[in-house]
C-alpha atoms as a PDB file:
ATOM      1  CA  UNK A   1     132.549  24.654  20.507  1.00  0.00           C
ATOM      2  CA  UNK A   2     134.577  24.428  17.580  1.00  0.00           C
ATOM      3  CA  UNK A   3     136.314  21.259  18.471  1.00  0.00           C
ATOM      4  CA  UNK A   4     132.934  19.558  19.495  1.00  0.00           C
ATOM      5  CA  UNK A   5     131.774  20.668  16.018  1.00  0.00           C
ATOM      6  CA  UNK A   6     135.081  19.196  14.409  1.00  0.00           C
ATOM      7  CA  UNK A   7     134.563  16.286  16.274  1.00  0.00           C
ATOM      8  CA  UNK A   8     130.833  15.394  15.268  1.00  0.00           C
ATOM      9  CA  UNK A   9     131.808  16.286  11.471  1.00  0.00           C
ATOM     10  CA  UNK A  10     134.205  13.733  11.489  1.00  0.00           C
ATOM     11  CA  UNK A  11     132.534  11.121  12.808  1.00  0.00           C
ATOM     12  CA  UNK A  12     130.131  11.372   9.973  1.00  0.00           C
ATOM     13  CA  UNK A  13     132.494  11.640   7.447  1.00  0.00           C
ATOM     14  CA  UNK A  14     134.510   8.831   6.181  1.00  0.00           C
ATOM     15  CA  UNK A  15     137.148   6.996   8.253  1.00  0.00           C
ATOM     16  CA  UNK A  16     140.177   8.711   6.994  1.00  0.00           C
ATOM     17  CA  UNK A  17     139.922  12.030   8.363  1.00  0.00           C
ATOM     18  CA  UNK A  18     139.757  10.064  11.871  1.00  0.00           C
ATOM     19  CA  UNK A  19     143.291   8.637  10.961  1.00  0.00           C
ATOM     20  CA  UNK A  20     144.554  11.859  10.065  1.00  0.00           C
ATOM     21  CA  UNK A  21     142.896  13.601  13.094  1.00  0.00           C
ATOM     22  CA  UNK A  22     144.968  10.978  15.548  1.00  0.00           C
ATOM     23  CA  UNK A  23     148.285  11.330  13.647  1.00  0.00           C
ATOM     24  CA  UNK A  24     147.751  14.513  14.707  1.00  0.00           C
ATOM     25  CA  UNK A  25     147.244  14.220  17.810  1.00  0.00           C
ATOM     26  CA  UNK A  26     150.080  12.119  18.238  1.00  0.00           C
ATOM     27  CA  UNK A  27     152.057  14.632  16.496  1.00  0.00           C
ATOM     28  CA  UNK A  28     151.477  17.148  19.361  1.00  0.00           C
ATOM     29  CA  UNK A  29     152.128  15.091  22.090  1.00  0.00           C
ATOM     30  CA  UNK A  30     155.500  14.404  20.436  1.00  0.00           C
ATOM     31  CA  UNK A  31     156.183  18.244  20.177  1.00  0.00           C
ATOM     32  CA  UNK A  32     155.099  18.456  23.777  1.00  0.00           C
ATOM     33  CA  UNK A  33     157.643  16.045  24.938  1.00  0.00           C
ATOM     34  CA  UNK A  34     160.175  16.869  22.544  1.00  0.00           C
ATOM     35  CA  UNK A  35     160.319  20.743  24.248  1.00  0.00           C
ATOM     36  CA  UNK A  36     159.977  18.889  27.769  1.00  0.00           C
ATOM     37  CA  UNK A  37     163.571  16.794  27.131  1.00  0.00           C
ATOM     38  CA  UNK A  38     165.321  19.920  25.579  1.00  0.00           C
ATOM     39  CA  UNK A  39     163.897  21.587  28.125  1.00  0.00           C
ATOM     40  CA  UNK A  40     162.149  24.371  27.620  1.00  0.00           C
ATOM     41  CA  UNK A  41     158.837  23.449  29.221  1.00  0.00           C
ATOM     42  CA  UNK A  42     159.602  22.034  32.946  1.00  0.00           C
ATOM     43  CA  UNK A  43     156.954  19.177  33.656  1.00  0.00           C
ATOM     44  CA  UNK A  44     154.384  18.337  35.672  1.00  0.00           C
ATOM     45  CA  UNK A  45     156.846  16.567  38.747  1.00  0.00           C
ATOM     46  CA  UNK A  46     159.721  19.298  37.787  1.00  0.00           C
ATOM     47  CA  UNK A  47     157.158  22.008  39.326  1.00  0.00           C
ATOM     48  CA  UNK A  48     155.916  20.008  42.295  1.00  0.00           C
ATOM     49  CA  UNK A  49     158.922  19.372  43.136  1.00  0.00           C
ATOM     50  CA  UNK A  50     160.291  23.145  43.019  1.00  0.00           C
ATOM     51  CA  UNK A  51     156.766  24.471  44.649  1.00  0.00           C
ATOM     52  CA  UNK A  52     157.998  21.274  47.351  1.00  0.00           C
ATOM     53  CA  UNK A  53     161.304  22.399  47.945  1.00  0.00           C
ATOM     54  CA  UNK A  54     160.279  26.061  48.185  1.00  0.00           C
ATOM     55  CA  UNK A  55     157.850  25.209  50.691  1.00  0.00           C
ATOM     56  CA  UNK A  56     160.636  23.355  53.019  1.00  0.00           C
ATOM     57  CA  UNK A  57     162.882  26.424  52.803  1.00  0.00           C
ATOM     58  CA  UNK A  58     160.203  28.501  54.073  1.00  0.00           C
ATOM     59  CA  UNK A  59     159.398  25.492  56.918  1.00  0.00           C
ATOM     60  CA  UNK A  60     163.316  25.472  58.200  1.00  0.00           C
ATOM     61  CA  UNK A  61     163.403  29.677  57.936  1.00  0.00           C
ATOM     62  CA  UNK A  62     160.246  29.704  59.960  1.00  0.00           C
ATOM     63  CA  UNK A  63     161.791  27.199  62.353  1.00  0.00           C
ATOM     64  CA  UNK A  64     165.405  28.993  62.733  1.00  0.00           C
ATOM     65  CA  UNK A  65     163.376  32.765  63.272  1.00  0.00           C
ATOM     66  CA  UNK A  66     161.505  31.090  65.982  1.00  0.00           C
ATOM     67  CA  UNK A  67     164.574  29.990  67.645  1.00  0.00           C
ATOM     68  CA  UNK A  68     165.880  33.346  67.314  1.00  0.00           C
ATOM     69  CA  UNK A  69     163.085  34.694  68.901  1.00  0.00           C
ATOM     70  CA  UNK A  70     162.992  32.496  71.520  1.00  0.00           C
ATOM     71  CA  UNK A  71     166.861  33.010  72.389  1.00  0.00           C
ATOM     72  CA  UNK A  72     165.762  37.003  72.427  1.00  0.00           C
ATOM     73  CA  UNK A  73     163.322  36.349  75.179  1.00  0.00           C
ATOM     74  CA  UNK A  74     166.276  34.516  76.758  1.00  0.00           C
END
């Protein structure tokens, strides 16, 4: 509510505060991305690919206890 409120104040009021409103926009993204390269906030693909690989691990362990079990019945 607050930002929607931000955002129709500025509009009405003069240009600058538009400006100012974008540099800081800009200025978070760069923080955001800035923590992402040192590394402190894994991204977007850096997940997926984790939750990916964890799911394949569980595929092949699934796959090897079902030989297992059917060398058992052997």
């Amino acid at each position: 509510f607050a930002n929607l409120f931000r955002e129709l104040t500025s509009k009405v009021s003069c240009p600058s505060s538009k400006k100012k409103n974008r540099r800081s926009q800009r200025q978070r993204i760069r923080l955001k991305r800035k923590k992402r390269e040192s590394g402190d906030v894994p991204d977007k693909e850096e997940k997926q690919s984790v939750k990916k690989q964890d799911k394949e691990k569980e595929k092949q362990s699934e796959k090897k206890q079902a030989k297992r079990r059917r060398k058992n019945k052997d």
